[in-house]
ModelCIF file with pLDDT and N, C-alpha, C, O atoms, coordinates in Angstrom:
data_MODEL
#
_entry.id   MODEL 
#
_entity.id                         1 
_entity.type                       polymer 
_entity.pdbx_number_of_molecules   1 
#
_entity_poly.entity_id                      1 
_entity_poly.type                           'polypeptide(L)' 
_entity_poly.nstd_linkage                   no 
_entity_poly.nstd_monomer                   no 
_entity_poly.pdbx_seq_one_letter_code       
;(UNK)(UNK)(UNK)(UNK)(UNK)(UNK)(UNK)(UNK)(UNK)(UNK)(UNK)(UNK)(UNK)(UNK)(UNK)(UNK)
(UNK)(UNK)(UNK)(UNK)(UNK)(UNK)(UNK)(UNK)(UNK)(UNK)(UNK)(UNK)(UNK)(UNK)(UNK)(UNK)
(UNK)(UNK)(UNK)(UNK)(UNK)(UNK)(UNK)(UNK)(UNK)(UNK)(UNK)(UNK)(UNK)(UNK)(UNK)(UNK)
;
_entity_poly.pdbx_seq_one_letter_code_can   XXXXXXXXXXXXXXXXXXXXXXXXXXXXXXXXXXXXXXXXXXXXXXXX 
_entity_poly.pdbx_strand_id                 A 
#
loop_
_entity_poly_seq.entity_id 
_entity_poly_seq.num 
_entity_poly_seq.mon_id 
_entity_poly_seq.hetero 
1 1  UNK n 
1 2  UNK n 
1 3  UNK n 
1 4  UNK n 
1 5  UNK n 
1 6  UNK n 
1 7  UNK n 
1 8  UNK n 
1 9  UNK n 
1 10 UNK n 
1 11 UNK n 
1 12 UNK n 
1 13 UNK n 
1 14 UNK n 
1 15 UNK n 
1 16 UNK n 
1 17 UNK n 
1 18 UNK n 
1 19 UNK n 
1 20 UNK n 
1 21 UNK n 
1 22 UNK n 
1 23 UNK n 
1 24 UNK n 
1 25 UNK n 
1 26 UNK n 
1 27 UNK n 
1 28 UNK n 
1 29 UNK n 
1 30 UNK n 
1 31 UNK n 
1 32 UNK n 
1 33 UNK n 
1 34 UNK n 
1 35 UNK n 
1 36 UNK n 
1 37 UNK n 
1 38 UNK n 
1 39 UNK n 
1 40 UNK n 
1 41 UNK n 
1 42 UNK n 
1 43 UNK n 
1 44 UNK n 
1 45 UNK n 
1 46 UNK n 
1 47 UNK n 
1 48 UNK n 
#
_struct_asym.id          A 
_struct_asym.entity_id   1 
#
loop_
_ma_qa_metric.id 
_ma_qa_metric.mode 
_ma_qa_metric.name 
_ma_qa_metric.software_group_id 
_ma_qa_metric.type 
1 global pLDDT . pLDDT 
2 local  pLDDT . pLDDT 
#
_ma_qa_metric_global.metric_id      1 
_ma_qa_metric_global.metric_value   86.75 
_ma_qa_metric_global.model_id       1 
_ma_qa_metric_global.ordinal_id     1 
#
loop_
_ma_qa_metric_local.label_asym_id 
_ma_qa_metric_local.label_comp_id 
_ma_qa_metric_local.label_seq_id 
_ma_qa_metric_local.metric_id 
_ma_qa_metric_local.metric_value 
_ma_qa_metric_local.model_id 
_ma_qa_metric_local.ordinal_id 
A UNK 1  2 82.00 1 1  
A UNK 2  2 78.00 1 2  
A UNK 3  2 79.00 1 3  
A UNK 4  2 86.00 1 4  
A UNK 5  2 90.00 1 5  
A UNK 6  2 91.00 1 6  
A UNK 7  2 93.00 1 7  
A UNK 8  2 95.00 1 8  
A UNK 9  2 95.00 1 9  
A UNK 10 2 94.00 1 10 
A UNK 11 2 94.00 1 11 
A UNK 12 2 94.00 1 12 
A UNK 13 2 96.00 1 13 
A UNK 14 2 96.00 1 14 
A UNK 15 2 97.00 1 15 
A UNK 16 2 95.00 1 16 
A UNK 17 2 95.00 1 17 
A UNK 18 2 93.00 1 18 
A UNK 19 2 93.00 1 19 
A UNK 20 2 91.00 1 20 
A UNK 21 2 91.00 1 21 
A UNK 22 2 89.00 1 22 
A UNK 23 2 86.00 1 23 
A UNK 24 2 84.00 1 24 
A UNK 25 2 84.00 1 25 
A UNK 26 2 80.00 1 26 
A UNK 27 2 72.00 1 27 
A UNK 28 2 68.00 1 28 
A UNK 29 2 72.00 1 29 
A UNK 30 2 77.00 1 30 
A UNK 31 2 79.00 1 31 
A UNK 32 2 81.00 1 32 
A UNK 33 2 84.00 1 33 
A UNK 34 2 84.00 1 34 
A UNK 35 2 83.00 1 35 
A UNK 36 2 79.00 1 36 
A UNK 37 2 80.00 1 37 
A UNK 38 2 84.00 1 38 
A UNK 39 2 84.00 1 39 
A UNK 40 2 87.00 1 40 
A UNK 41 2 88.00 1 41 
A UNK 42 2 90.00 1 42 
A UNK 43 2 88.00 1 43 
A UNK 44 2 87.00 1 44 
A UNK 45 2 90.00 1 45 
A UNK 46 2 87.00 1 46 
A UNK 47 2 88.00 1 47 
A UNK 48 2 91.00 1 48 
#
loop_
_atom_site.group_PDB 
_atom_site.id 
_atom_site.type_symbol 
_atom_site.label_atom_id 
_atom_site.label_alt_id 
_atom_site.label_comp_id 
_atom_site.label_asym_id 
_atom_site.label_entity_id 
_atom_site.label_seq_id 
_atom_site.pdbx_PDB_ins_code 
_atom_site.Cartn_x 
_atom_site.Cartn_y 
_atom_site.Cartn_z 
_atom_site.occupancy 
_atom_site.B_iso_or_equiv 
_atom_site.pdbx_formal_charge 
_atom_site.auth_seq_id 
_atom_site.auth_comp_id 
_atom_site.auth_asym_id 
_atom_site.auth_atom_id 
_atom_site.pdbx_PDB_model_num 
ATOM 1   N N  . UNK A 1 1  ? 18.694 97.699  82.263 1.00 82.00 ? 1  UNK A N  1 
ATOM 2   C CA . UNK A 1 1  ? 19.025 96.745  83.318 1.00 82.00 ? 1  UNK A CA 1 
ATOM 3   C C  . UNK A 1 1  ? 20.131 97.244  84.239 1.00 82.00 ? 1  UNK A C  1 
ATOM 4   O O  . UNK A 1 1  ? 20.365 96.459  85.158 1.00 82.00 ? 1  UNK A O  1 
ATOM 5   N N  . UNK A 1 2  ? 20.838 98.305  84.226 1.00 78.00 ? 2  UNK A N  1 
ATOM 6   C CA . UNK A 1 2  ? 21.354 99.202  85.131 1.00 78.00 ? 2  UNK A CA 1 
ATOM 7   C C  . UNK A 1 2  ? 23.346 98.949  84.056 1.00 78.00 ? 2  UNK A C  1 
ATOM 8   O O  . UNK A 1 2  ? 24.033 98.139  83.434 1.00 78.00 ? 2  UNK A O  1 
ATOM 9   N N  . UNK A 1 3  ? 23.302 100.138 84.492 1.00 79.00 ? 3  UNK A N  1 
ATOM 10  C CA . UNK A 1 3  ? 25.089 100.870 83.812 1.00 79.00 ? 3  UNK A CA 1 
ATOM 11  C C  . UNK A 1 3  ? 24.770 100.764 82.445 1.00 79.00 ? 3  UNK A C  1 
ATOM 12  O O  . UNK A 1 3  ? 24.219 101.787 82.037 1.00 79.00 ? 3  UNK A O  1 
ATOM 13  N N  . UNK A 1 4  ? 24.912 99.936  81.639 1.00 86.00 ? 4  UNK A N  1 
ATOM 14  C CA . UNK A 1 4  ? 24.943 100.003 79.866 1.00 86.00 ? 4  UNK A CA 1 
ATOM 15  C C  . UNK A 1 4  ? 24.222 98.866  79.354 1.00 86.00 ? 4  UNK A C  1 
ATOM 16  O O  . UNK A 1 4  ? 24.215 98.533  78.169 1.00 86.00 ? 4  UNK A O  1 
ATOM 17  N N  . UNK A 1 5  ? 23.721 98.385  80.128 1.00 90.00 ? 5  UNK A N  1 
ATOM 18  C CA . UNK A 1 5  ? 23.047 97.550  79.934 1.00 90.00 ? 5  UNK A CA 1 
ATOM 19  C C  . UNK A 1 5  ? 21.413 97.007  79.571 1.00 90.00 ? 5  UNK A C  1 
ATOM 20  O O  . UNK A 1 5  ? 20.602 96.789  80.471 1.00 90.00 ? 5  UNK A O  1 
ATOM 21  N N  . UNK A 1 6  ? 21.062 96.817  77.961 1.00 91.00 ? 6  UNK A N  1 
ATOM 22  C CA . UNK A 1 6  ? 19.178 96.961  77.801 1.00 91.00 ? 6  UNK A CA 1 
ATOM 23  C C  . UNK A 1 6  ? 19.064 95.716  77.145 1.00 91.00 ? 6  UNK A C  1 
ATOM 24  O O  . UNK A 1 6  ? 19.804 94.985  76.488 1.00 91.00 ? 6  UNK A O  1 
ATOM 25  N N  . UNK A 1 7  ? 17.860 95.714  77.552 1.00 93.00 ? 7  UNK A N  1 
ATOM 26  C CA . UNK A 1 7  ? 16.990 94.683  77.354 1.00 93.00 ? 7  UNK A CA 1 
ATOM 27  C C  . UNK A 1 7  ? 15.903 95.242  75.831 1.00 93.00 ? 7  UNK A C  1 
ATOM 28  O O  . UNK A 1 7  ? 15.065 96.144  75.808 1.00 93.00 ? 7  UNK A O  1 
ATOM 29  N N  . UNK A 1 8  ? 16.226 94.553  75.000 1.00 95.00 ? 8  UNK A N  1 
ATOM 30  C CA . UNK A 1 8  ? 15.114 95.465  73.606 1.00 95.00 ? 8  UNK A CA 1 
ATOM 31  C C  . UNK A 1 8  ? 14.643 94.540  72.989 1.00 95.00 ? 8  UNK A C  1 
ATOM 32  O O  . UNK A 1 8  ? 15.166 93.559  72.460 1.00 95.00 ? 8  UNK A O  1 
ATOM 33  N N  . UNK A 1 9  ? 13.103 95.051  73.108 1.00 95.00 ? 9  UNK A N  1 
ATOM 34  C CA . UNK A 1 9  ? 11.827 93.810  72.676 1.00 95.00 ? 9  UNK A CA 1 
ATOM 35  C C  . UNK A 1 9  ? 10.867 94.271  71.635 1.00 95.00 ? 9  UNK A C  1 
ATOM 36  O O  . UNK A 1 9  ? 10.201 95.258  71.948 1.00 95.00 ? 9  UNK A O  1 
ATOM 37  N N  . UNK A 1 10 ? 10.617 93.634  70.189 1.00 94.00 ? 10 UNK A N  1 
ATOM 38  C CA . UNK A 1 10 ? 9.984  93.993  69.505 1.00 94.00 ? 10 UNK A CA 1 
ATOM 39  C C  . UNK A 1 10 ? 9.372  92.896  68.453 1.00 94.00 ? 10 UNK A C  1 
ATOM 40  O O  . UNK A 1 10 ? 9.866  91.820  68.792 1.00 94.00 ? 10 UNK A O  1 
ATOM 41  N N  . UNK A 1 11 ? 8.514  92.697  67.325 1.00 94.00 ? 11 UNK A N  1 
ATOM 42  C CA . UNK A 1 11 ? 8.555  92.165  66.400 1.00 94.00 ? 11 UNK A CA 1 
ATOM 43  C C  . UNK A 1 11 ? 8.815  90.653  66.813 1.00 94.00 ? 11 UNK A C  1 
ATOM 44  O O  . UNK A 1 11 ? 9.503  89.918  66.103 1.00 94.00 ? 11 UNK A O  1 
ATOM 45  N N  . UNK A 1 12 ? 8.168  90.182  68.122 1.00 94.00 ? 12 UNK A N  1 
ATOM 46  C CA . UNK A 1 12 ? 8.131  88.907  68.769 1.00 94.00 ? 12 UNK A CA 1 
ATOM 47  C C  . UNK A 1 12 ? 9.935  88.634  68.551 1.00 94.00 ? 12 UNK A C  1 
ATOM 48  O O  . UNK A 1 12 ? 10.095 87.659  67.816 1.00 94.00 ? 12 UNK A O  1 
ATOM 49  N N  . UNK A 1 13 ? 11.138 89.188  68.960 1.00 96.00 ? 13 UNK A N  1 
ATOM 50  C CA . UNK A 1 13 ? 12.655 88.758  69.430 1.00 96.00 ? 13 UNK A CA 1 
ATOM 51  C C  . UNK A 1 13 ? 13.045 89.894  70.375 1.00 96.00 ? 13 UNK A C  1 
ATOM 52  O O  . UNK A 1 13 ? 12.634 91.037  70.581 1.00 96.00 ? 13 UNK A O  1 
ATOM 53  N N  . UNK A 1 14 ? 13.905 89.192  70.813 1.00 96.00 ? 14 UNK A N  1 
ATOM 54  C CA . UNK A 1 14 ? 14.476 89.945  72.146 1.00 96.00 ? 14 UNK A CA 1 
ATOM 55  C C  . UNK A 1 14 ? 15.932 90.182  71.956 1.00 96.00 ? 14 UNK A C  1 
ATOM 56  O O  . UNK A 1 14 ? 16.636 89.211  71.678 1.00 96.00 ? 14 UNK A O  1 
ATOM 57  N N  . UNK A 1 15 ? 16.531 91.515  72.089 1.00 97.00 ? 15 UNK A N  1 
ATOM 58  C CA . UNK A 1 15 ? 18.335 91.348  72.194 1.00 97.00 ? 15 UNK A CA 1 
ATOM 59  C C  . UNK A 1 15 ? 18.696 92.211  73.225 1.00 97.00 ? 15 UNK A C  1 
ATOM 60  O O  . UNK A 1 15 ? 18.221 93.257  73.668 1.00 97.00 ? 15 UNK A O  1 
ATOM 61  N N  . UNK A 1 16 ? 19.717 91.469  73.516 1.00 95.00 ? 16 UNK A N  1 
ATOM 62  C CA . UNK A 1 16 ? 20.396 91.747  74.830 1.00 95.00 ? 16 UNK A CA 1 
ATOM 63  C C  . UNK A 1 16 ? 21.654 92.536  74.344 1.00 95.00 ? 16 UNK A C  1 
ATOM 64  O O  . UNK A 1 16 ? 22.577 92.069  73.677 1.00 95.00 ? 16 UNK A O  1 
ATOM 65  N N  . UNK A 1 17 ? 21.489 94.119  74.907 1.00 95.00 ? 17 UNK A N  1 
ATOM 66  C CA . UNK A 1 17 ? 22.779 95.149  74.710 1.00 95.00 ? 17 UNK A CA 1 
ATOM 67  C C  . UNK A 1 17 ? 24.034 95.054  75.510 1.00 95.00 ? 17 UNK A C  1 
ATOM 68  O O  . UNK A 1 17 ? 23.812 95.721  76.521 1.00 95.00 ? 17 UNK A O  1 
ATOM 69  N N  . UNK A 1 18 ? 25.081 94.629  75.562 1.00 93.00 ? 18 UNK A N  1 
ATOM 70  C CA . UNK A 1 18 ? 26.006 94.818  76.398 1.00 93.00 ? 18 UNK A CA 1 
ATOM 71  C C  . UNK A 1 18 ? 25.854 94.518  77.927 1.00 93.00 ? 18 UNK A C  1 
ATOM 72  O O  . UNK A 1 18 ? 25.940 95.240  78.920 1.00 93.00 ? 18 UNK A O  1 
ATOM 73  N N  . UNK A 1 19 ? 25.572 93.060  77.732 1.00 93.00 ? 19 UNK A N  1 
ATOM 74  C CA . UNK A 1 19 ? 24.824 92.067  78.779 1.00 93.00 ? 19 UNK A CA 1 
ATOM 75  C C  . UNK A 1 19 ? 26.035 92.647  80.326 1.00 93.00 ? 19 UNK A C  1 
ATOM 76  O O  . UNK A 1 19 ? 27.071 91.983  80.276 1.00 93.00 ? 19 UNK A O  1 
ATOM 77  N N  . UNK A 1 20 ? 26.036 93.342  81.147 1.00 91.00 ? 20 UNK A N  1 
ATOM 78  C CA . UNK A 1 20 ? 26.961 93.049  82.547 1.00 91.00 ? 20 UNK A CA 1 
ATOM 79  C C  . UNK A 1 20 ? 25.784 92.513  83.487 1.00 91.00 ? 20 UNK A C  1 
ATOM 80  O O  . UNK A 1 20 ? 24.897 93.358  83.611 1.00 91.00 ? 20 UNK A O  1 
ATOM 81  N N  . UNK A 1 21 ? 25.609 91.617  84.010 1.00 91.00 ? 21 UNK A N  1 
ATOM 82  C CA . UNK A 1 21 ? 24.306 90.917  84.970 1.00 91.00 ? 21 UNK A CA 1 
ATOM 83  C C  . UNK A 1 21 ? 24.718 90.795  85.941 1.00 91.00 ? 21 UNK A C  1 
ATOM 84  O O  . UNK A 1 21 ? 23.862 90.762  86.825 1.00 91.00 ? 21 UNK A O  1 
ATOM 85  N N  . UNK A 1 22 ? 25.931 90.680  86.329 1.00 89.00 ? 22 UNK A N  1 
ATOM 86  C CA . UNK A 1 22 ? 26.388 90.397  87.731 1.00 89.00 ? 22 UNK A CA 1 
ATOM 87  C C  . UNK A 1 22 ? 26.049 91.714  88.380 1.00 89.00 ? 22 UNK A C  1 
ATOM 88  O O  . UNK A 1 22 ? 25.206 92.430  87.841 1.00 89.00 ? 22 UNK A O  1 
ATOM 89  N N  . UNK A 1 23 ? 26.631 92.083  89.480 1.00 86.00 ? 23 UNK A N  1 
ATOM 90  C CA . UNK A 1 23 ? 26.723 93.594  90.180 1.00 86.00 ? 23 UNK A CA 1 
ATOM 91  C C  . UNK A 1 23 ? 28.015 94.441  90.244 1.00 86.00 ? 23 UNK A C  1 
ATOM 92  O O  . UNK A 1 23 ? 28.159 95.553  90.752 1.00 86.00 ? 23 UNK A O  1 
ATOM 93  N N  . UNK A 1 24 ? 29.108 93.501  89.480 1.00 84.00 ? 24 UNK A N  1 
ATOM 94  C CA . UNK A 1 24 ? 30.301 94.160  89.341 1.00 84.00 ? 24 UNK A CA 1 
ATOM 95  C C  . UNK A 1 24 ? 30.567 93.708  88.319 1.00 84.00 ? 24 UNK A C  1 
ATOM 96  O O  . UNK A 1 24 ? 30.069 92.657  87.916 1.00 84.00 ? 24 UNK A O  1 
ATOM 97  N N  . UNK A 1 25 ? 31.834 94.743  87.345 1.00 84.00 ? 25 UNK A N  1 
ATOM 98  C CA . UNK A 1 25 ? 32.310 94.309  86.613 1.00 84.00 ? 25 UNK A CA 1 
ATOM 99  C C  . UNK A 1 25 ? 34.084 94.795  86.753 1.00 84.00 ? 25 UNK A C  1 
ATOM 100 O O  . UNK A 1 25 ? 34.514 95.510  87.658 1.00 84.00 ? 25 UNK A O  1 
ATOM 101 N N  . UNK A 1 26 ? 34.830 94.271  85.751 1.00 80.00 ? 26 UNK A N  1 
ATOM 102 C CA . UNK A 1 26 ? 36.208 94.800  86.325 1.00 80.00 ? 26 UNK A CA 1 
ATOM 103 C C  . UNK A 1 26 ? 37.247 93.486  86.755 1.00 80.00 ? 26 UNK A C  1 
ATOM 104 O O  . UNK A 1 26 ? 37.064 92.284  86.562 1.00 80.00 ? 26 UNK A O  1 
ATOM 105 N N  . UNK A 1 27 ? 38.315 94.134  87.359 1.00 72.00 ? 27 UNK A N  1 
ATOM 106 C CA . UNK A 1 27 ? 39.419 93.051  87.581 1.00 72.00 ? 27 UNK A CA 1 
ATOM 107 C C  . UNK A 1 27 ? 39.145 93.013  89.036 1.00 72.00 ? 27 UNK A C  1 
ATOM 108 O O  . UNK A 1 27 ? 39.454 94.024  89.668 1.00 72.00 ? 27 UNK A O  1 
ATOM 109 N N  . UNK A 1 28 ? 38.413 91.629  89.924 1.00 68.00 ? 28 UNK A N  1 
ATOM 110 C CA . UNK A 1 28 ? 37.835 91.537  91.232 1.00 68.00 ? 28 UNK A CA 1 
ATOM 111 C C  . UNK A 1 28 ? 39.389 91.639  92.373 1.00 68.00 ? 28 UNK A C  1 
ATOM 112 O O  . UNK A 1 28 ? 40.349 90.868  92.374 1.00 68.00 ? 28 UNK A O  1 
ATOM 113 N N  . UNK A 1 29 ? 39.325 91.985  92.621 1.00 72.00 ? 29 UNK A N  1 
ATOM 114 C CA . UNK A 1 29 ? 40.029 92.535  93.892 1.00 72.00 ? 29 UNK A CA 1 
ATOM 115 C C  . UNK A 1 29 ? 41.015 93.166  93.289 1.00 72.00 ? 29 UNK A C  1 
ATOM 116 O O  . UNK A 1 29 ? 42.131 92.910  93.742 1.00 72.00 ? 29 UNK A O  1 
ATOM 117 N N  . UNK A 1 30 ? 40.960 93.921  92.400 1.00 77.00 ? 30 UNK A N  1 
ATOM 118 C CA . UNK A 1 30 ? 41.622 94.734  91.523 1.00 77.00 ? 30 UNK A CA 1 
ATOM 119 C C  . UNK A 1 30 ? 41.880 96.139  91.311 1.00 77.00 ? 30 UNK A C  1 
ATOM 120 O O  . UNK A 1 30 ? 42.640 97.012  91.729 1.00 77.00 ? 30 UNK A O  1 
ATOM 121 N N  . UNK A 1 31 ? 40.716 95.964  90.302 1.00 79.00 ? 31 UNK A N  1 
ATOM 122 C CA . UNK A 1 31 ? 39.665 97.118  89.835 1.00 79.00 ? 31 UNK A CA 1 
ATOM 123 C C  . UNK A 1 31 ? 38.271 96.658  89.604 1.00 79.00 ? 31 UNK A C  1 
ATOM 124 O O  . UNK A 1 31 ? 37.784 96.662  88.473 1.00 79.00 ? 31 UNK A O  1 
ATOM 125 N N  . UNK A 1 32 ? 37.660 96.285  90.591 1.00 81.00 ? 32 UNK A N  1 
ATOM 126 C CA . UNK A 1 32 ? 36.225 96.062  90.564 1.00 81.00 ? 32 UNK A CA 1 
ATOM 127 C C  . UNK A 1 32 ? 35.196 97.595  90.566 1.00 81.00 ? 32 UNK A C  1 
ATOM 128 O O  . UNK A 1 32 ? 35.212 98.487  91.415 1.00 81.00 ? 32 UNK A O  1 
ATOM 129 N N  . UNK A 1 33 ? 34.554 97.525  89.615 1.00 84.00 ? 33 UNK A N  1 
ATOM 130 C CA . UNK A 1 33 ? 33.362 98.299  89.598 1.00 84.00 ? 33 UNK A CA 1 
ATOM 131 C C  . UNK A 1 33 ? 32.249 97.924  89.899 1.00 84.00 ? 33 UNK A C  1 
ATOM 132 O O  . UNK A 1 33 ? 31.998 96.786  89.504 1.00 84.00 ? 33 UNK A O  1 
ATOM 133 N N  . UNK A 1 34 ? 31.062 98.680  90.728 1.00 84.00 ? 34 UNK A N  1 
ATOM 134 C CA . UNK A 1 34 ? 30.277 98.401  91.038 1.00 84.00 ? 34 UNK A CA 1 
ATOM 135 C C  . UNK A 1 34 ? 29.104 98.706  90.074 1.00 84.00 ? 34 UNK A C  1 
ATOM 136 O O  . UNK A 1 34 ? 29.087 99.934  89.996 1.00 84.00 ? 34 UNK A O  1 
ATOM 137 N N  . UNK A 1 35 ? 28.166 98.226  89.343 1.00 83.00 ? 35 UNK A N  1 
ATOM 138 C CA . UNK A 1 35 ? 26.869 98.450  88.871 1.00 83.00 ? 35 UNK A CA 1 
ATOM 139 C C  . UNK A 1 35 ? 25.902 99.481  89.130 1.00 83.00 ? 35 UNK A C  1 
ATOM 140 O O  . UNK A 1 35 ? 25.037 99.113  89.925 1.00 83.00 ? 35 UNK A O  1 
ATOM 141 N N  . UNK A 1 36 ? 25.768 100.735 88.679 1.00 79.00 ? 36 UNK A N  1 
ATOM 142 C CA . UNK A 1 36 ? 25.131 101.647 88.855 1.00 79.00 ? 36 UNK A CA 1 
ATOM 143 C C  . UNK A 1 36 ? 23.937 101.829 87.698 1.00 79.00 ? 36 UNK A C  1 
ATOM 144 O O  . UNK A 1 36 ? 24.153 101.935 86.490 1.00 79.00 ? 36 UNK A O  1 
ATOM 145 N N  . UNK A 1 37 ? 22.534 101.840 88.392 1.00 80.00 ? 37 UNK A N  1 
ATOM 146 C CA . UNK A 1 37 ? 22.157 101.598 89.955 1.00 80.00 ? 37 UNK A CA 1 
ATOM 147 C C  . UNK A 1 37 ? 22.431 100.505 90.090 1.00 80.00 ? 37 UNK A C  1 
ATOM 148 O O  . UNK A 1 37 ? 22.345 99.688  89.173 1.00 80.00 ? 37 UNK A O  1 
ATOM 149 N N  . UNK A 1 38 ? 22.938 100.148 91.599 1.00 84.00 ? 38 UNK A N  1 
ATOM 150 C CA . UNK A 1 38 ? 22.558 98.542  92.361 1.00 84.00 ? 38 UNK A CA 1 
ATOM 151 C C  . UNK A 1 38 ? 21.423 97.876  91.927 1.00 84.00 ? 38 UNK A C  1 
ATOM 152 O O  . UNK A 1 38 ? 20.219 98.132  91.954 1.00 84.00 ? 38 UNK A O  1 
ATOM 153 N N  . UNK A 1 39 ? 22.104 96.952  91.518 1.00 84.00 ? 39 UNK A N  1 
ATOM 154 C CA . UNK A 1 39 ? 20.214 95.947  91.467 1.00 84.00 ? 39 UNK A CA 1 
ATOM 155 C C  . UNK A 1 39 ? 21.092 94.586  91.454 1.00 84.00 ? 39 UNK A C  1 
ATOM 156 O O  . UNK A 1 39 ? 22.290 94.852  91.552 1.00 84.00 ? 39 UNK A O  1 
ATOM 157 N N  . UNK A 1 40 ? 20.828 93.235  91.361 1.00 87.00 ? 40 UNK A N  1 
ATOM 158 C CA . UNK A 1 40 ? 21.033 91.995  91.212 1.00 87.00 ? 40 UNK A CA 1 
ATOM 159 C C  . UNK A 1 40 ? 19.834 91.412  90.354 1.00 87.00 ? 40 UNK A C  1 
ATOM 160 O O  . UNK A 1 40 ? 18.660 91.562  90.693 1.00 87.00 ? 40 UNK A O  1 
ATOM 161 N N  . UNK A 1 41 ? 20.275 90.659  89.091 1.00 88.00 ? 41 UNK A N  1 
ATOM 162 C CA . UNK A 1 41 ? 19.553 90.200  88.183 1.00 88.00 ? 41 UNK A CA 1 
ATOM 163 C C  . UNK A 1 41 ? 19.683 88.779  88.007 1.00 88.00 ? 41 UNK A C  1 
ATOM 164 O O  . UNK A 1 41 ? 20.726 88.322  87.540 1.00 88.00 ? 41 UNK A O  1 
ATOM 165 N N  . UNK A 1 42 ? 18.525 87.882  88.404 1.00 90.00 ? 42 UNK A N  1 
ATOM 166 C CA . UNK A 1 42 ? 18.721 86.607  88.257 1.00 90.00 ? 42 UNK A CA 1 
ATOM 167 C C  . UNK A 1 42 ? 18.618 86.110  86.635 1.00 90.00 ? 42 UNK A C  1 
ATOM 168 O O  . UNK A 1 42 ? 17.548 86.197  86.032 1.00 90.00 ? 42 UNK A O  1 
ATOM 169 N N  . UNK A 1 43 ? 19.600 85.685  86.126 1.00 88.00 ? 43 UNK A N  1 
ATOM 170 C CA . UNK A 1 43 ? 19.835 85.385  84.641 1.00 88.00 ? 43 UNK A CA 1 
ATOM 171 C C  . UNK A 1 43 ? 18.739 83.953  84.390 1.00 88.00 ? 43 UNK A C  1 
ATOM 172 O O  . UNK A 1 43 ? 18.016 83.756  83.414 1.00 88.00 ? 43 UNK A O  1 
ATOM 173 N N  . UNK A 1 44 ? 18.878 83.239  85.395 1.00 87.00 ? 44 UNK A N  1 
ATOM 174 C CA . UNK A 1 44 ? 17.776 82.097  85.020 1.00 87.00 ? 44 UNK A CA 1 
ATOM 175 C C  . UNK A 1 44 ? 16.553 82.753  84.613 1.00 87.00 ? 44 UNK A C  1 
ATOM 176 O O  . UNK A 1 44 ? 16.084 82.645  83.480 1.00 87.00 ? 44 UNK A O  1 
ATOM 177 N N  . UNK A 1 45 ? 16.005 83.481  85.611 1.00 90.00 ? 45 UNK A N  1 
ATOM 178 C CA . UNK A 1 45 ? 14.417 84.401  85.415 1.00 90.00 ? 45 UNK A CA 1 
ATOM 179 C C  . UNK A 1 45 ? 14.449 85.084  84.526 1.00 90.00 ? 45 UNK A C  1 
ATOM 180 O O  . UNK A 1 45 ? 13.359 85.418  84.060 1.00 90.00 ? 45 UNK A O  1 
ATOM 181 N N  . UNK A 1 46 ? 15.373 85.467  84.053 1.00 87.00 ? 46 UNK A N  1 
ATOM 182 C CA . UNK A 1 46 ? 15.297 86.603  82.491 1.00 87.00 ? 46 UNK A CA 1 
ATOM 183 C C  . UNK A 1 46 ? 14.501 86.045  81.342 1.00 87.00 ? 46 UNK A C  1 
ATOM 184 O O  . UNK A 1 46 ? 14.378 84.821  81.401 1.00 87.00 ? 46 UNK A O  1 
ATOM 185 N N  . UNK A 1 47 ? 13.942 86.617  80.335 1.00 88.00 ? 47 UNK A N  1 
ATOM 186 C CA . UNK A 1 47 ? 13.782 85.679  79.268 1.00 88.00 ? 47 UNK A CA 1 
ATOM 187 C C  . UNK A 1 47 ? 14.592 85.864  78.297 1.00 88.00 ? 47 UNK A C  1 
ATOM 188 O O  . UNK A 1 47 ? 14.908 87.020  78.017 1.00 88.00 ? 47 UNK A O  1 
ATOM 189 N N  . UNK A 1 48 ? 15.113 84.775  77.561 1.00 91.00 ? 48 UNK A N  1 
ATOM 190 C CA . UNK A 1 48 ? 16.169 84.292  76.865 1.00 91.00 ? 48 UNK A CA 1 
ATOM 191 C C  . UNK A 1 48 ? 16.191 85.152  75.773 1.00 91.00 ? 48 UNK A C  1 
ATOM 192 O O  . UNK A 1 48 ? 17.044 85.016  74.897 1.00 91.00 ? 48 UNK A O  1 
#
């Protein structure tokens, strides 16, 4: 799902690795990091 972030599906359950979903992470007007690659992930549309 972009920087450290996976999505892992098997054996009908789903887990979420080191969830960052936004597009930054960090201290915002700080030390903000940006999400590499760019993408934007709508958390509603995900499956749970």
């Amino acid at each position: 799902l972009g920087h450290q972030t996976w999505l892992v599906q098997g054996g009908g359950h789903r887990v979420l690795i080191d969830p960052v979903l936004k597009e930054a992470f960090g201290l915002p007007g700080q030390a903000e990091c940006r999400v590499w690659p760019p993408r934007r992930i709508d958390a509603g549309l995900m499956p749970s």
